[in-house]
C-alpha atoms as a PDB file:
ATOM      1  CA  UNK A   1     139.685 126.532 110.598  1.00  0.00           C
ATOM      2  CA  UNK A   2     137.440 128.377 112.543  1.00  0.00           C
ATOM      3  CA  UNK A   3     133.839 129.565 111.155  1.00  0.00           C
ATOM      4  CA  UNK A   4     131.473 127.222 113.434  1.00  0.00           C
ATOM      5  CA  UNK A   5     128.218 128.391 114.026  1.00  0.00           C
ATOM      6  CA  UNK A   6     125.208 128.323 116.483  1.00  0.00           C
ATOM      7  CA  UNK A   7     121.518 129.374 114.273  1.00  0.00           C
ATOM      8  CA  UNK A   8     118.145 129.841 114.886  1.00  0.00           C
ATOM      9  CA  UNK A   9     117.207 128.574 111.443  1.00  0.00           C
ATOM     10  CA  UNK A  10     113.963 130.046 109.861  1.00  0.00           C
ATOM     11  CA  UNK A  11     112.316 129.330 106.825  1.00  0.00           C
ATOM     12  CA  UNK A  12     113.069 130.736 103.589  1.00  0.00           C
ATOM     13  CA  UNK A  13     116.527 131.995 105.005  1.00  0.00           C
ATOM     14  CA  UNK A  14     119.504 131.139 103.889  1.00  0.00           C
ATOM     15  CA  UNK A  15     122.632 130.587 106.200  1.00  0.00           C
ATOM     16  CA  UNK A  16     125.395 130.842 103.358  1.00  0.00           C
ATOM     17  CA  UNK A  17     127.620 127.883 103.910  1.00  0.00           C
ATOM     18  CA  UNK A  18     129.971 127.796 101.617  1.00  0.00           C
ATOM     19  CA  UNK A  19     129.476 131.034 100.217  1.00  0.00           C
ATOM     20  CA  UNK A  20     129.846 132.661 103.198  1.00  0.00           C
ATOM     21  CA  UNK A  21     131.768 132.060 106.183  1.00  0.00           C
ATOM     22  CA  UNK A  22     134.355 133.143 109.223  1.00  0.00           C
ATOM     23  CA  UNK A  23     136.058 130.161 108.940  1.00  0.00           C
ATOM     24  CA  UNK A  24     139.020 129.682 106.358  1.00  0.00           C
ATOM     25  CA  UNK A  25     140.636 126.274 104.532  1.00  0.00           C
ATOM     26  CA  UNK A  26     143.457 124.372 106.195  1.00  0.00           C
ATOM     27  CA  UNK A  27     145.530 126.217 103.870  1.00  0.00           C
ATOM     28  CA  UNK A  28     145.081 129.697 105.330  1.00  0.00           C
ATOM     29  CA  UNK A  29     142.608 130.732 102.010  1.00  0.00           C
ATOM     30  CA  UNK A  30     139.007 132.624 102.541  1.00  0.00           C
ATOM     31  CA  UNK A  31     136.126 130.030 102.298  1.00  0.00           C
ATOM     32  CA  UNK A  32     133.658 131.713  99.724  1.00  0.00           C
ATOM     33  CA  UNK A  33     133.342 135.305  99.558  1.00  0.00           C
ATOM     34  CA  UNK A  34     134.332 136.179 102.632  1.00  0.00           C
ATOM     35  CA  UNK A  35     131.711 136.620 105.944  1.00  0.00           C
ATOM     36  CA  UNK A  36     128.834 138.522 104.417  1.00  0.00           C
ATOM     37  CA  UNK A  37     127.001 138.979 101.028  1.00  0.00           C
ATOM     38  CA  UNK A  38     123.516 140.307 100.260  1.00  0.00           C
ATOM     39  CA  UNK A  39     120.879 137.635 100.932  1.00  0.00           C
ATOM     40  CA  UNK A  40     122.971 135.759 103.448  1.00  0.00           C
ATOM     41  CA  UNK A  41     121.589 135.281 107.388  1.00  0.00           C
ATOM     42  CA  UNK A  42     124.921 136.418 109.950  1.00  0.00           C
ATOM     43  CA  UNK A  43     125.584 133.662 112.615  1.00  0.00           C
ATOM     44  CA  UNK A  44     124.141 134.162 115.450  1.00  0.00           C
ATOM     45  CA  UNK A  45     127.088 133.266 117.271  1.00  0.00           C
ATOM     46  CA  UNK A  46     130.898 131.509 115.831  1.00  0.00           C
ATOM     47  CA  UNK A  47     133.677 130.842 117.073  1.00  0.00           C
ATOM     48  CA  UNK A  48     137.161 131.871 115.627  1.00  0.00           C
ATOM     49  CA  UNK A  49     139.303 130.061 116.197  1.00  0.00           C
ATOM     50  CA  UNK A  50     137.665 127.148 115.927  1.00  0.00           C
ATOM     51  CA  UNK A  51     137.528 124.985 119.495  1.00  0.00           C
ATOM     52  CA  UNK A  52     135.832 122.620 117.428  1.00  0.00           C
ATOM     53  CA  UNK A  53     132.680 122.016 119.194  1.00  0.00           C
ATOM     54  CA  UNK A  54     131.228 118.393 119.804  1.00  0.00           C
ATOM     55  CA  UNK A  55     128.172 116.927 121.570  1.00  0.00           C
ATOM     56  CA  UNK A  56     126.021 120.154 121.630  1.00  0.00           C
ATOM     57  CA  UNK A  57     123.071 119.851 123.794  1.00  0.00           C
ATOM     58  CA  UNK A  58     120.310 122.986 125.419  1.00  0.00           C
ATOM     59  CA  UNK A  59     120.817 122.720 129.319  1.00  0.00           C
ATOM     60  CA  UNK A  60     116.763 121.803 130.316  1.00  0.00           C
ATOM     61  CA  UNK A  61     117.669 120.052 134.240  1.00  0.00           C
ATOM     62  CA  UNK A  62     117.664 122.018 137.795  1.00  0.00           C
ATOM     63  CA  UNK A  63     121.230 121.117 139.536  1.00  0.00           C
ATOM     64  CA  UNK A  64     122.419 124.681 137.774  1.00  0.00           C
ATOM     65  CA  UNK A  65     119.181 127.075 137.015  1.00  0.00           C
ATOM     66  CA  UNK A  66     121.341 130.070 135.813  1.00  0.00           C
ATOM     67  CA  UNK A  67     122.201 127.771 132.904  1.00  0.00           C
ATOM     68  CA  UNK A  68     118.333 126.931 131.472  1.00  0.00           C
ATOM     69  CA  UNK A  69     118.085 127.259 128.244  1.00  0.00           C
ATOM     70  CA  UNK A  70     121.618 127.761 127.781  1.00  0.00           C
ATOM     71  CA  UNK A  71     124.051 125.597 124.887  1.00  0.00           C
ATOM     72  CA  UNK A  72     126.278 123.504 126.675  1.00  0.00           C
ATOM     73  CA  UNK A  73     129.587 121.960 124.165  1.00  0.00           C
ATOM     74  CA  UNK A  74     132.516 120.205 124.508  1.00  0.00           C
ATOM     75  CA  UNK A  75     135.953 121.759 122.941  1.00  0.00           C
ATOM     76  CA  UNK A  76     138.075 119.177 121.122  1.00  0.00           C
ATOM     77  CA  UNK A  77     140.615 121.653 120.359  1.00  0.00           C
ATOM     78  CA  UNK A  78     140.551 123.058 123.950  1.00  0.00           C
ATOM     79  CA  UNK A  79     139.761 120.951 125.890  1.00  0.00           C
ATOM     80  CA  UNK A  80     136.865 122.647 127.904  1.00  0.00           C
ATOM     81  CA  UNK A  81     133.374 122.743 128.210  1.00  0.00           C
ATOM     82  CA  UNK A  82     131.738 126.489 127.196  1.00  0.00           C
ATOM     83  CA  UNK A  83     128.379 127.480 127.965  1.00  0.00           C
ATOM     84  CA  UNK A  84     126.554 129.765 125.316  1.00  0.00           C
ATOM     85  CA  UNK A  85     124.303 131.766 126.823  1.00  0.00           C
ATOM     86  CA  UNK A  86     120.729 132.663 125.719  1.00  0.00           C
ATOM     87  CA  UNK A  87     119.404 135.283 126.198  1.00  0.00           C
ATOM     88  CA  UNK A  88     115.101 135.605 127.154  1.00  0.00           C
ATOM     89  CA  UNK A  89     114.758 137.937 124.035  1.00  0.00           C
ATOM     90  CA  UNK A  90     116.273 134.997 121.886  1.00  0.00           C
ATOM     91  CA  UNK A  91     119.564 136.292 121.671  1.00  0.00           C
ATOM     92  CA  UNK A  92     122.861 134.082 121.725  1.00  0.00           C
ATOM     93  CA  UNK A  93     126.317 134.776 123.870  1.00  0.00           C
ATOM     94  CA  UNK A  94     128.552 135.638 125.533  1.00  0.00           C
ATOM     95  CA  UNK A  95     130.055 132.209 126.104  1.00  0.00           C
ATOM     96  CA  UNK A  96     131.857 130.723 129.391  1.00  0.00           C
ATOM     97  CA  UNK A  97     134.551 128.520 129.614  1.00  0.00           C
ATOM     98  CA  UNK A  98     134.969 126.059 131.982  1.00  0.00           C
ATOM     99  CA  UNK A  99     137.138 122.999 132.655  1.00  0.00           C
ATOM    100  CA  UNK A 100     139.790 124.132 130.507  1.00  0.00           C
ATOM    101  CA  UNK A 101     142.296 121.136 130.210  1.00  0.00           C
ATOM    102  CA  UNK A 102     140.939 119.172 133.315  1.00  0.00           C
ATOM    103  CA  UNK A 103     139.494 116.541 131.328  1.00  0.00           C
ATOM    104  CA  UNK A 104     141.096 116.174 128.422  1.00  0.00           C
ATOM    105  CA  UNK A 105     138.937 116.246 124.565  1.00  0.00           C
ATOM    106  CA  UNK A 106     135.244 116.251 125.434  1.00  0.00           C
ATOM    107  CA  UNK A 107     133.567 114.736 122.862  1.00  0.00           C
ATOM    108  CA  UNK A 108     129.564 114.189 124.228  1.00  0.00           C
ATOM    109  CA  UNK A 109     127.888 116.062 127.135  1.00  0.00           C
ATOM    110  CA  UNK A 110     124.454 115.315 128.322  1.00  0.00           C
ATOM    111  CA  UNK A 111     122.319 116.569 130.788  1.00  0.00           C
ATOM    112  CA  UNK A 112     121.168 114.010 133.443  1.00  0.00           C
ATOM    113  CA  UNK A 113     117.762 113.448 134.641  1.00  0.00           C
ATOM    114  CA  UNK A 114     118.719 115.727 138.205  1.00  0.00           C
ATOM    115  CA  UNK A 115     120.158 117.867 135.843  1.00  0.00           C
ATOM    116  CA  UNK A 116     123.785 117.270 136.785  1.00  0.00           C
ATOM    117  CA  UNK A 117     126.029 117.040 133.793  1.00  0.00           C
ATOM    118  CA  UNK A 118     127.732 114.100 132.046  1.00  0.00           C
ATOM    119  CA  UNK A 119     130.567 114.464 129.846  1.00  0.00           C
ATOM    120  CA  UNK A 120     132.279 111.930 127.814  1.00  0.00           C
ATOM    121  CA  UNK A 121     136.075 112.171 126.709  1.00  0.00           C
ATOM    122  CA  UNK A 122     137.886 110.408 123.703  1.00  0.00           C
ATOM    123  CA  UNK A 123     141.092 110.040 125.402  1.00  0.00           C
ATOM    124  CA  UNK A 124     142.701 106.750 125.490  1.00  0.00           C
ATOM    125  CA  UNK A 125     141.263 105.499 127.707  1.00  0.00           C
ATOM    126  CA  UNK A 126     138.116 107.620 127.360  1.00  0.00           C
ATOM    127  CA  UNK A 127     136.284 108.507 130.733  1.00  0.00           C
ATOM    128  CA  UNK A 128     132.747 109.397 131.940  1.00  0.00           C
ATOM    129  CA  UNK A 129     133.149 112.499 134.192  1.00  0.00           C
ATOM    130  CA  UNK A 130     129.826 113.939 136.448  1.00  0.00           C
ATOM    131  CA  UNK A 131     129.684 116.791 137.232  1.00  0.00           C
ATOM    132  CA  UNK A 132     127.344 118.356 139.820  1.00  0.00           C
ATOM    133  CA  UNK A 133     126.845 120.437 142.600  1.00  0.00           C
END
């Protein structure tokens, strides 16, 4: 529960999973040795709780140019879309939510050729939502 990460991974580097972590087991117990240890990279950015993030994807199209270069995901557990920001120097967050319970579990989101946004849903019956400006 909890403990999901975004990382620029390098070479040689080593992102500690399981040794390290900010997540925990479904039972409540620490995964590893906690969230840090010598030789072990920090997330760049994780979420706790967990809104256990599906269909990552970098934002590339023009409908929404604040957003280039940005991580768009869908929230299972929240039922949202969030935005991860990116920063020009590299860096990673803050995050926006958006859509929070309007859609139901997003599973996939894509960017569209005019850069509007397509999100898929795994509710029964699952839906194709657009969103643009």
């Amino acid at each position: 529960r909890g403990g999901d990460e975004l990382n620029h991974p390098r070479p040689g580097r080593n992102y500690g999973w399981p040794v390290i972590s900010y997540g925990e087991h479904y039972s409540g117990a620490r995964i590893g040795v906690g969230t840090g240890a010598p030789g072990y990279e920090q997330p760049e950015f994780y979420w706790v709780p967990s809104i256990a993030p599906s269909g990552l994807t970098v934002y590339d199209g023009a409908m929404f140019p604040a957003w280039q270069g940005d991580f768009l995901a869908g929230a299972l557990k929240f039922q949202l879309v969030t935005r991860v920001k990116r920063g020009e120097d590299g860096s990673i967050g803050p995050e926006e939510r958006m859509f929070e319970g309007a859609f139901g579990r997003i599973r996939d989101i894509e960017v569209a050729d005019d850069g509007a946004i397509w999100l898929i849903t795994d509710e029964d019956p699952g839906e194709l939502i657009r969103i643009s400006r």
